[in-house]
PDB file of N, CA and C in Angstrom:
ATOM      1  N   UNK A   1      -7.163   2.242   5.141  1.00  0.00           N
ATOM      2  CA  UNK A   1      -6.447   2.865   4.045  1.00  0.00           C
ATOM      3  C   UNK A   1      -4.972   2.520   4.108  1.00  0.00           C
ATOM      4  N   UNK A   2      -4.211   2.437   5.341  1.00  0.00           N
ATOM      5  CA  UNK A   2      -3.088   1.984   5.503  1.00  0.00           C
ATOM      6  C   UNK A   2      -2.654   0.572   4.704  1.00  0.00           C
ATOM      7  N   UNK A   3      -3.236  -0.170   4.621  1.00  0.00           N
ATOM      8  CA  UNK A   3      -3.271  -1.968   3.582  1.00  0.00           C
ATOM      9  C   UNK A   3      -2.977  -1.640   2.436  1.00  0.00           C
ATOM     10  N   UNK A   4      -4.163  -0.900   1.801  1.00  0.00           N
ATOM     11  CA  UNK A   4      -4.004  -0.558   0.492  1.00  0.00           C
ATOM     12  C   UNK A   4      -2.581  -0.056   0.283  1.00  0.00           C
ATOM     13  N   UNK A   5      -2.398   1.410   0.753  1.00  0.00           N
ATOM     14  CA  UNK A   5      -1.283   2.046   0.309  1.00  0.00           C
ATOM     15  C   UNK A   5       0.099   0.967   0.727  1.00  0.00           C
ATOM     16  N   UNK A   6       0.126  -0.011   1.430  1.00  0.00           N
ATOM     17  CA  UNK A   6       0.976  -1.201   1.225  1.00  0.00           C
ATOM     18  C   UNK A   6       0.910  -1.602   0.500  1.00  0.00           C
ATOM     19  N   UNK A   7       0.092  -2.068  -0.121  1.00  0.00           N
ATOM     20  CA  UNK A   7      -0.223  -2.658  -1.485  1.00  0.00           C
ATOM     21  C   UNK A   7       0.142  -2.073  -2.427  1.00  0.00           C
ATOM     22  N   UNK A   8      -0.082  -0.921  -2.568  1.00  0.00           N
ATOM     23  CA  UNK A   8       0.560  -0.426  -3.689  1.00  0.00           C
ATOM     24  C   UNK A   8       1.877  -0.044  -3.495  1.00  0.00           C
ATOM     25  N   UNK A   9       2.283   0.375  -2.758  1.00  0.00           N
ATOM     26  CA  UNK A   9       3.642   0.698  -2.617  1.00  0.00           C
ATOM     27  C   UNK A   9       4.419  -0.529  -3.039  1.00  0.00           C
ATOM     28  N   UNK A  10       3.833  -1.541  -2.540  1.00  0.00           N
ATOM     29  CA  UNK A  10       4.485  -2.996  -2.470  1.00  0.00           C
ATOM     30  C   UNK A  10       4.447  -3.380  -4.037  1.00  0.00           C
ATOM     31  N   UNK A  11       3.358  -3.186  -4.532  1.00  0.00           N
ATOM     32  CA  UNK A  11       3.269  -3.411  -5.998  1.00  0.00           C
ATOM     33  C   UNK A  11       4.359  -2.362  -6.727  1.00  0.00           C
ATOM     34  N   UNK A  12       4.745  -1.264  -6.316  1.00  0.00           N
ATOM     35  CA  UNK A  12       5.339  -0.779  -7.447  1.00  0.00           C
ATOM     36  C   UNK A  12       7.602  -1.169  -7.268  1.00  0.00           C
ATOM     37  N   UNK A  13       7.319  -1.181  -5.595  1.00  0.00           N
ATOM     38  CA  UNK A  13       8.217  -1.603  -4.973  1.00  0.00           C
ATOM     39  C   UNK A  13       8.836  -2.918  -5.432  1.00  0.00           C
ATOM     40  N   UNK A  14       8.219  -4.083  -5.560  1.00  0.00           N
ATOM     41  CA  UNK A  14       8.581  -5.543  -6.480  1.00  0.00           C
ATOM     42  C   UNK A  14       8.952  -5.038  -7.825  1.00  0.00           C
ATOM     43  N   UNK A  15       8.544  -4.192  -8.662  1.00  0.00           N
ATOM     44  CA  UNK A  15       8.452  -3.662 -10.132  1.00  0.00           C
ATOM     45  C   UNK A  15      10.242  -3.655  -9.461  1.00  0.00           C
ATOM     46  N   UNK A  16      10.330  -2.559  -8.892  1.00  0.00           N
ATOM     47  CA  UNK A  16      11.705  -1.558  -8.793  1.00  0.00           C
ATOM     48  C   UNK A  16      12.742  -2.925  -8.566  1.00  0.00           C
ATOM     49  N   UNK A  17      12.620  -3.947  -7.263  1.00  0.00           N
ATOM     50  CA  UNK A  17      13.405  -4.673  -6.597  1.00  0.00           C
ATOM     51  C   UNK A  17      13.647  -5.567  -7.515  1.00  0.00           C
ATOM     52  N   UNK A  18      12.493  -5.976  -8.783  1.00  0.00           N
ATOM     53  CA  UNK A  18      12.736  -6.909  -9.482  1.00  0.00           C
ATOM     54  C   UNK A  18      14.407  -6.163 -10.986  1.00  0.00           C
ATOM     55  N   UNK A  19      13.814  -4.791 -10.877  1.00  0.00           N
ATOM     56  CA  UNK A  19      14.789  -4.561 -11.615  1.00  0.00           C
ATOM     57  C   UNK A  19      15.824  -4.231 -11.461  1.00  0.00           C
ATOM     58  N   UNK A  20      16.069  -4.238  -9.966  1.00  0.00           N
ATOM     59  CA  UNK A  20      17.392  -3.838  -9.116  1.00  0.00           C
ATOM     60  C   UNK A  20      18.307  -5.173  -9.466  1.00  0.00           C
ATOM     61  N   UNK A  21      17.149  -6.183  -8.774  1.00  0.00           N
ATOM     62  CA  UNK A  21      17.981  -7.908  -8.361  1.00  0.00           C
ATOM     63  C   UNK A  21      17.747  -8.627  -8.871  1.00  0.00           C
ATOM     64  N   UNK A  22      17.945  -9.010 -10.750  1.00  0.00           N
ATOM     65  CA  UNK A  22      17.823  -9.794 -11.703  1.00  0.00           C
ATOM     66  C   UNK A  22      18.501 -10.973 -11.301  1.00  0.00           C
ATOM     67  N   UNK A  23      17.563 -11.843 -11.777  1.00  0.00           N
ATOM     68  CA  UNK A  23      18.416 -13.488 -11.354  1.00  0.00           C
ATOM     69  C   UNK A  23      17.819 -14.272 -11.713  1.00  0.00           C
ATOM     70  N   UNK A  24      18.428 -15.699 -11.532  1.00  0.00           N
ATOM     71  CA  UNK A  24      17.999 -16.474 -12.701  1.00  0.00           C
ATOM     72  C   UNK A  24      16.632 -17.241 -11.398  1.00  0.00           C
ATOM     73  N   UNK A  25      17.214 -17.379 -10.226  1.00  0.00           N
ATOM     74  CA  UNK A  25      16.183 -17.773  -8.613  1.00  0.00           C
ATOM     75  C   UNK A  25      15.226 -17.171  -8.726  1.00  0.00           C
ATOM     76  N   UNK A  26      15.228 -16.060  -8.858  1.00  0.00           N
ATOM     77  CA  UNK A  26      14.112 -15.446  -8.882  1.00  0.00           C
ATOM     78  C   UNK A  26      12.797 -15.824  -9.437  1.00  0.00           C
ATOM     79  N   UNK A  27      11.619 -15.142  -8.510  1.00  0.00           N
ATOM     80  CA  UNK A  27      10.730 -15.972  -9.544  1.00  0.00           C
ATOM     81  C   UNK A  27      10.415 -14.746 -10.542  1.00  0.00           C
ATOM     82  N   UNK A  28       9.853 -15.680 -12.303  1.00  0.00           N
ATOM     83  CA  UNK A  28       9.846 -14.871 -13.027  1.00  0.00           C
ATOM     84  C   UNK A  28       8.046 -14.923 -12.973  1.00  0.00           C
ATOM     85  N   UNK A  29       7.905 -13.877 -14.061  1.00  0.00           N
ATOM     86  CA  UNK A  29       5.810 -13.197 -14.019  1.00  0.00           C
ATOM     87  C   UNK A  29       6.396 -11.835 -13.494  1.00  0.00           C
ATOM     88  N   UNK A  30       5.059 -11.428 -13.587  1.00  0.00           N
ATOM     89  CA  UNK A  30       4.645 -10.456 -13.350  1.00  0.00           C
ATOM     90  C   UNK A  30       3.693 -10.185 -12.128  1.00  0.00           C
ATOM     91  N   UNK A  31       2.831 -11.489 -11.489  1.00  0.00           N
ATOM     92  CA  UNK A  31       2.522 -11.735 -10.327  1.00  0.00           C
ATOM     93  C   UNK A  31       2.817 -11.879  -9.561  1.00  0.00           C
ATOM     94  N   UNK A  32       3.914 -13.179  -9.655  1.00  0.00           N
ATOM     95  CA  UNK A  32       4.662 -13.304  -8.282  1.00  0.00           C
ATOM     96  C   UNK A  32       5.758 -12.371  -8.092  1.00  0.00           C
ATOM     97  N   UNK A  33       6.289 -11.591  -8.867  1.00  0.00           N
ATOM     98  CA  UNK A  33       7.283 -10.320  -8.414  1.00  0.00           C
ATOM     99  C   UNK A  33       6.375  -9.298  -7.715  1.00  0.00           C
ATOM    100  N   UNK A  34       5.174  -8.698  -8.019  1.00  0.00           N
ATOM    101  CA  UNK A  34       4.050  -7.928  -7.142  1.00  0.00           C
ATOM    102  C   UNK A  34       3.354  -8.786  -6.179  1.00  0.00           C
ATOM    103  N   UNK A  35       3.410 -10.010  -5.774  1.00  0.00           N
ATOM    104  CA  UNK A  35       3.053 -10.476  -4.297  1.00  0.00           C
ATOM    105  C   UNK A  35       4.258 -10.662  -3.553  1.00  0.00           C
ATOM    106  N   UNK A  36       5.857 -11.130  -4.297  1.00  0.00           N
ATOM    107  CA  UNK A  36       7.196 -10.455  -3.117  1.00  0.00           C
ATOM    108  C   UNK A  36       7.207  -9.264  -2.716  1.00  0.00           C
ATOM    109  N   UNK A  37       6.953  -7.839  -3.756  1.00  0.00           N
ATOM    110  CA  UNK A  37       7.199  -6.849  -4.026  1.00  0.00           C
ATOM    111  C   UNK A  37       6.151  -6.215  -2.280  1.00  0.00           C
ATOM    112  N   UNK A  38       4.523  -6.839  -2.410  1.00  0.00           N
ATOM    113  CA  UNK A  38       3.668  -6.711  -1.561  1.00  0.00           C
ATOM    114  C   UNK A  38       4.316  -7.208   0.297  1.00  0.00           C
ATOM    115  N   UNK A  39       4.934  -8.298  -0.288  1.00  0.00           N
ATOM    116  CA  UNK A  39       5.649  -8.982   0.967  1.00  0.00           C
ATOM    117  C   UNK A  39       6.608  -8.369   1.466  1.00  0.00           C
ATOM    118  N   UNK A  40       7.150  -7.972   0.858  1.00  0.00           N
ATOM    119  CA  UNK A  40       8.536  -7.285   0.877  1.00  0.00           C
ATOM    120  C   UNK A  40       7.829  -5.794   1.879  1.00  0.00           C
ATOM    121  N   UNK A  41       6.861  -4.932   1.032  1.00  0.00           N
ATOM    122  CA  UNK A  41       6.581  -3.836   1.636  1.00  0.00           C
ATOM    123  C   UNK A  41       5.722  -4.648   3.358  1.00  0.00           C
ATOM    124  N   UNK A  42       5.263  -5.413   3.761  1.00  0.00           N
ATOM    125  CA  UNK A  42       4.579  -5.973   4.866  1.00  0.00           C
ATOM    126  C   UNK A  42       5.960  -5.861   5.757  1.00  0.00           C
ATOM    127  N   UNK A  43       7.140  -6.707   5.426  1.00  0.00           N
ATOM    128  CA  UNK A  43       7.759  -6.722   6.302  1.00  0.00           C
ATOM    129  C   UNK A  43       8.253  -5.819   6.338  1.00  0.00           C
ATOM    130  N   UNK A  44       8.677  -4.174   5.325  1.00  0.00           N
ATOM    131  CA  UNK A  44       9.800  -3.499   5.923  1.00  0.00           C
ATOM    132  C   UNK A  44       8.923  -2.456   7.137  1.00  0.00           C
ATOM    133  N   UNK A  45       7.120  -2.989   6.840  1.00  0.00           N
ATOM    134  CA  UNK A  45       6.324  -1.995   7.697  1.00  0.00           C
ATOM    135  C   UNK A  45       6.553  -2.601   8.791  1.00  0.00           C
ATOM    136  N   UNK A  46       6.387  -3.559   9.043  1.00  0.00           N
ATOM    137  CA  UNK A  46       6.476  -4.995  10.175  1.00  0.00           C
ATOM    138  C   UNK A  46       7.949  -4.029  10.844  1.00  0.00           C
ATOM    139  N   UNK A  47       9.360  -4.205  10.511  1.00  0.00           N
ATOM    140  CA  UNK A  47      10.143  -4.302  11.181  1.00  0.00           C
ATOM    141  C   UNK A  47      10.297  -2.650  11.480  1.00  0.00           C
ATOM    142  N   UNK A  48       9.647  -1.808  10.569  1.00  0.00           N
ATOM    143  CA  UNK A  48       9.758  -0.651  11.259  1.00  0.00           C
ATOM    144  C   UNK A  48       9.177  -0.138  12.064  1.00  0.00           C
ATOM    145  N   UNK A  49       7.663  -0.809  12.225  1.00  0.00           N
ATOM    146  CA  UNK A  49       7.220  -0.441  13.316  1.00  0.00           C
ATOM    147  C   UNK A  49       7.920  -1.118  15.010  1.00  0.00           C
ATOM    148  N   UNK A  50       8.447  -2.171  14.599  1.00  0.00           N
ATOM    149  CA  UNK A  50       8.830  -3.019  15.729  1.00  0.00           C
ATOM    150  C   UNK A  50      10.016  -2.236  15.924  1.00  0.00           C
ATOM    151  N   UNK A  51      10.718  -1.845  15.473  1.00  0.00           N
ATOM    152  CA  UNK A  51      12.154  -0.575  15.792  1.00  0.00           C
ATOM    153  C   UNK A  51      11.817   0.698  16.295  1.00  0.00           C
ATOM    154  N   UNK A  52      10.234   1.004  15.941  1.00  0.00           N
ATOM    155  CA  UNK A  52      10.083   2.200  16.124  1.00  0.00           C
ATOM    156  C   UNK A  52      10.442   3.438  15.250  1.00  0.00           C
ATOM    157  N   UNK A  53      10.090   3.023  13.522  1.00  0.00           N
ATOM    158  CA  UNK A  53      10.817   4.009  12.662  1.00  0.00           C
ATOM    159  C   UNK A  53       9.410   4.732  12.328  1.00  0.00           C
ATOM    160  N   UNK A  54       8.122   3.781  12.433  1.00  0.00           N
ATOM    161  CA  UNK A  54       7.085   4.087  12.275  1.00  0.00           C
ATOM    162  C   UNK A  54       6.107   3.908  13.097  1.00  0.00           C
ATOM    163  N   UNK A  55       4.817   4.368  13.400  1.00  0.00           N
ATOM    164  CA  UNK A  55       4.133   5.047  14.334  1.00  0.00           C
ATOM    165  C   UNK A  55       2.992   3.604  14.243  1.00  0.00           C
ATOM    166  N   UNK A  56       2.102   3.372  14.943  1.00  0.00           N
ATOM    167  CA  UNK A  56       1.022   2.340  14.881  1.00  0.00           C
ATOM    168  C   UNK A  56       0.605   2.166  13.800  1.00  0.00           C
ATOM    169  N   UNK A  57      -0.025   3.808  12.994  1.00  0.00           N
ATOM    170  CA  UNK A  57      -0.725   3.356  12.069  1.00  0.00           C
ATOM    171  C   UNK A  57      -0.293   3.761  10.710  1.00  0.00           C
ATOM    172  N   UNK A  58       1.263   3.552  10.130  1.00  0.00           N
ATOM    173  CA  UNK A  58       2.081   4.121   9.266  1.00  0.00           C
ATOM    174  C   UNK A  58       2.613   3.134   8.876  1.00  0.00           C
ATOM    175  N   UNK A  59       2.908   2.775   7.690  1.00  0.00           N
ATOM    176  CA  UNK A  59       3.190   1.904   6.598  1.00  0.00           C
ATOM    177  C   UNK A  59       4.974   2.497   6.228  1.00  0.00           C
ATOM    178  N   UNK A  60       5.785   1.575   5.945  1.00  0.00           N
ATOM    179  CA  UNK A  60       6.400   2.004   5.723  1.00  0.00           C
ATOM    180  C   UNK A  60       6.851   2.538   3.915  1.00  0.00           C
ATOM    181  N   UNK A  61       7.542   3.314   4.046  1.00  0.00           N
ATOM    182  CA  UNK A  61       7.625   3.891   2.435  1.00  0.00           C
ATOM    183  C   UNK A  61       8.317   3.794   1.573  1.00  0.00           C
ATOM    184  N   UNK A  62       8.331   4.012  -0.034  1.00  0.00           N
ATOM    185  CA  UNK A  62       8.602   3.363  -0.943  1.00  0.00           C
ATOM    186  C   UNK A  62       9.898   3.273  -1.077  1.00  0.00           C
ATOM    187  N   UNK A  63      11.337   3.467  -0.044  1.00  0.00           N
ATOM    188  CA  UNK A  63      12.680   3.402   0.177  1.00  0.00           C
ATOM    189  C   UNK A  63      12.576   1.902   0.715  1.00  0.00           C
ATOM    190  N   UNK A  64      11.746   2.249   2.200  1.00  0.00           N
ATOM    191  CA  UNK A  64      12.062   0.952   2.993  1.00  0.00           C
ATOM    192  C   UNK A  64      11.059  -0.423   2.158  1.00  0.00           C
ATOM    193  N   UNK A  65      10.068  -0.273   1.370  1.00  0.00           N
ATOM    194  CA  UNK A  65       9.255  -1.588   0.647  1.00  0.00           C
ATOM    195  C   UNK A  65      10.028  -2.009  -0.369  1.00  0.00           C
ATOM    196  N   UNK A  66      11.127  -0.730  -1.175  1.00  0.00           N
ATOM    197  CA  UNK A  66      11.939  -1.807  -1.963  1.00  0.00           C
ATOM    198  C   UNK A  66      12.883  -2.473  -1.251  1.00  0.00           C
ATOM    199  N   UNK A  67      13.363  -1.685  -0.397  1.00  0.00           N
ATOM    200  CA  UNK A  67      14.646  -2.826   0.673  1.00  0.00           C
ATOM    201  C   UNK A  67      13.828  -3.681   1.109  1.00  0.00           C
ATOM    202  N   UNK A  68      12.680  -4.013   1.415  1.00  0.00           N
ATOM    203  CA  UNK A  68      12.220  -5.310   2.036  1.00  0.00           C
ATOM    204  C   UNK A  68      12.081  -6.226   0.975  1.00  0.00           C
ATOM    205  N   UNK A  69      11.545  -5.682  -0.334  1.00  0.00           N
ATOM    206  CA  UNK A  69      11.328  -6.561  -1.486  1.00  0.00           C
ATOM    207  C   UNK A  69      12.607  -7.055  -1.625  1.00  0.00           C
ATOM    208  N   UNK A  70      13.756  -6.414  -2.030  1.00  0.00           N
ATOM    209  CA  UNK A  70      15.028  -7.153  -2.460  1.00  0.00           C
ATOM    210  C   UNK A  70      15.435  -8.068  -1.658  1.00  0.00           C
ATOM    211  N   UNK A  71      15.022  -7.955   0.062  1.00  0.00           N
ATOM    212  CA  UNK A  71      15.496  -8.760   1.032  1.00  0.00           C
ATOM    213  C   UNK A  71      14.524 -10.088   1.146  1.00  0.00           C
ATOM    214  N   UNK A  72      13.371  -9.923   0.556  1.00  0.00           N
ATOM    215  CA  UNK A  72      12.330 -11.712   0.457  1.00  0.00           C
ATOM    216  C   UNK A  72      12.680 -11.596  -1.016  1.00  0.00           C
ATOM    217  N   UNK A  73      13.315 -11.316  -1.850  1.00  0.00           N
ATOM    218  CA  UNK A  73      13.968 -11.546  -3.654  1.00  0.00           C
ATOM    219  C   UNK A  73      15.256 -12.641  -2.824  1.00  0.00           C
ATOM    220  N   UNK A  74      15.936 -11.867  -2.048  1.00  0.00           N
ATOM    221  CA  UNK A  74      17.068 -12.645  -1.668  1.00  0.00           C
ATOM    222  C   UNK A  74      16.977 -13.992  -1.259  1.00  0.00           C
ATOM    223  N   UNK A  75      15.913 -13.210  -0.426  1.00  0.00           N
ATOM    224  CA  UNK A  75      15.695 -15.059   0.513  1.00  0.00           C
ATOM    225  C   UNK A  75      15.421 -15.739  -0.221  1.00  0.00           C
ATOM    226  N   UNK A  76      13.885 -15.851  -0.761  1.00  0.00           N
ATOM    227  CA  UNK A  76      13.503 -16.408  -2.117  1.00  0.00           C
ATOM    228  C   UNK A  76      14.701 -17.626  -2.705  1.00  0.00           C
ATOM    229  N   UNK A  77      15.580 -16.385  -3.350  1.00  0.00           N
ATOM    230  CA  UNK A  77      16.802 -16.802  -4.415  1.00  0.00           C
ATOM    231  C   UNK A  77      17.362 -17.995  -3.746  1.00  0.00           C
ATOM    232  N   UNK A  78      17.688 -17.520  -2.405  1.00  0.00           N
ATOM    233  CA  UNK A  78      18.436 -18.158  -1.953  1.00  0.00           C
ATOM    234  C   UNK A  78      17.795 -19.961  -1.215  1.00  0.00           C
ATOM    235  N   UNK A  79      16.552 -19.856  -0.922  1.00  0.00           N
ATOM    236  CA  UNK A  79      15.712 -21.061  -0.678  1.00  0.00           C
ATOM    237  C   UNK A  79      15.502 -22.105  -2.038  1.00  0.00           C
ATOM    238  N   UNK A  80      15.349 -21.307  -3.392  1.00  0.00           N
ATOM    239  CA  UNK A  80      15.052 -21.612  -4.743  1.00  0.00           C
ATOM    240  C   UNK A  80      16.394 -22.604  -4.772  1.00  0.00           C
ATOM    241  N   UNK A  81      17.478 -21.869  -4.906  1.00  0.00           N
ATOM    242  CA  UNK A  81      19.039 -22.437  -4.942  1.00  0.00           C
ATOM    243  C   UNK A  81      19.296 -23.934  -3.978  1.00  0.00           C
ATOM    244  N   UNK A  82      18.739 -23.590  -3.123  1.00  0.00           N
ATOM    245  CA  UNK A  82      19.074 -24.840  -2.040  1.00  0.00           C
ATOM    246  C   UNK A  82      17.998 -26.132  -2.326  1.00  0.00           C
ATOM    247  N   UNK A  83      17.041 -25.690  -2.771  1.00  0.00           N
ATOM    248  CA  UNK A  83      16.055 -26.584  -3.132  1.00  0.00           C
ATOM    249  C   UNK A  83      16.725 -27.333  -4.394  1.00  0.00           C
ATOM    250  N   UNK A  84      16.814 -26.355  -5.372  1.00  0.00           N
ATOM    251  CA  UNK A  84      17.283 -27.457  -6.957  1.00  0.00           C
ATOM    252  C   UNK A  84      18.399 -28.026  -6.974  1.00  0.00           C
ATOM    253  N   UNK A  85      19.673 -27.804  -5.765  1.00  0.00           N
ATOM    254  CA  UNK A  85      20.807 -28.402  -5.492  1.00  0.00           C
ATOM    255  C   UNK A  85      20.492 -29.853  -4.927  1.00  0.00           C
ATOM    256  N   UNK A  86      19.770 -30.014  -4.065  1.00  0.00           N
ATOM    257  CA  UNK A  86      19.596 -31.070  -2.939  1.00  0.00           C
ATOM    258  C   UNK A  86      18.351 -31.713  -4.314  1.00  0.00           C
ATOM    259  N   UNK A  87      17.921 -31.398  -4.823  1.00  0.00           N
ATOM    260  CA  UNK A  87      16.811 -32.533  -5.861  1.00  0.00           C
ATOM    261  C   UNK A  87      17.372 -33.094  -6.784  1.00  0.00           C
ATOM    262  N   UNK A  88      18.745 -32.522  -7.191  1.00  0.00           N
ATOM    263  CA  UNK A  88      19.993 -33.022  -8.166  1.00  0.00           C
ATOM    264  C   UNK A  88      20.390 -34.594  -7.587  1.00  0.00           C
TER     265      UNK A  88
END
C-alpha cells in the first residue's frame, strides 16, 4: 500500500510542482509532469528515509513529494538547457 500512496501523492504532487515551476525546459503533457511528479515523490521518500525523517515503511508526504518534484523539474530544466545549447 505504501507504492501506491506514492503514486498518488506523486501524481498530484507533479500537478502542484508543475504549477509552482512553469518553464519553457520543462517537459510539457500531462504524463510526463505525473511520472516527474511520481519521481519526484520516490526521491523525497528515498532521501527521507535515508536522513531518518521517515520510518522503513513510510512514504514521504505531500510537502516533501512536491519539493522533490520541483527538485527533478529543476534538474530536468536544467539537463534539457544544456542539451539544446551544445546541439546548436
Amino acid at each position: 500500500m505504501g507504492i501506491l500512496w506514492t503514486i498518488i501523492i506523486g501524481f498530484l504532487a507533479g500537478v502542484v510542482a508543475k504549477f509552482i515551476m512553469p518553464g519553457d525546459n520543462e517537459p510539457s503533457g500531462f504524463i510526463m509532469t505525473t511520472i516527474l511528479g511520481i519521481v519526484g515523490a520516490f526521491v523525497a521518500t528515498f532521501l527521507g528515509q535515508a536522513l531518518g525523517w521517515y520510518g522503513p515503511n513510510q512514504g514521504a508526504g505531500f510537502i516533501g513529494a512536491v519539493v522533490g518534484a520541483i527538485v527533478v523539474l529543476f534538474i530536468y530544466g536544467f539537463i534539457a538547457s544544456r542539451s539544446r545549447s551544445s546541439s546548436v
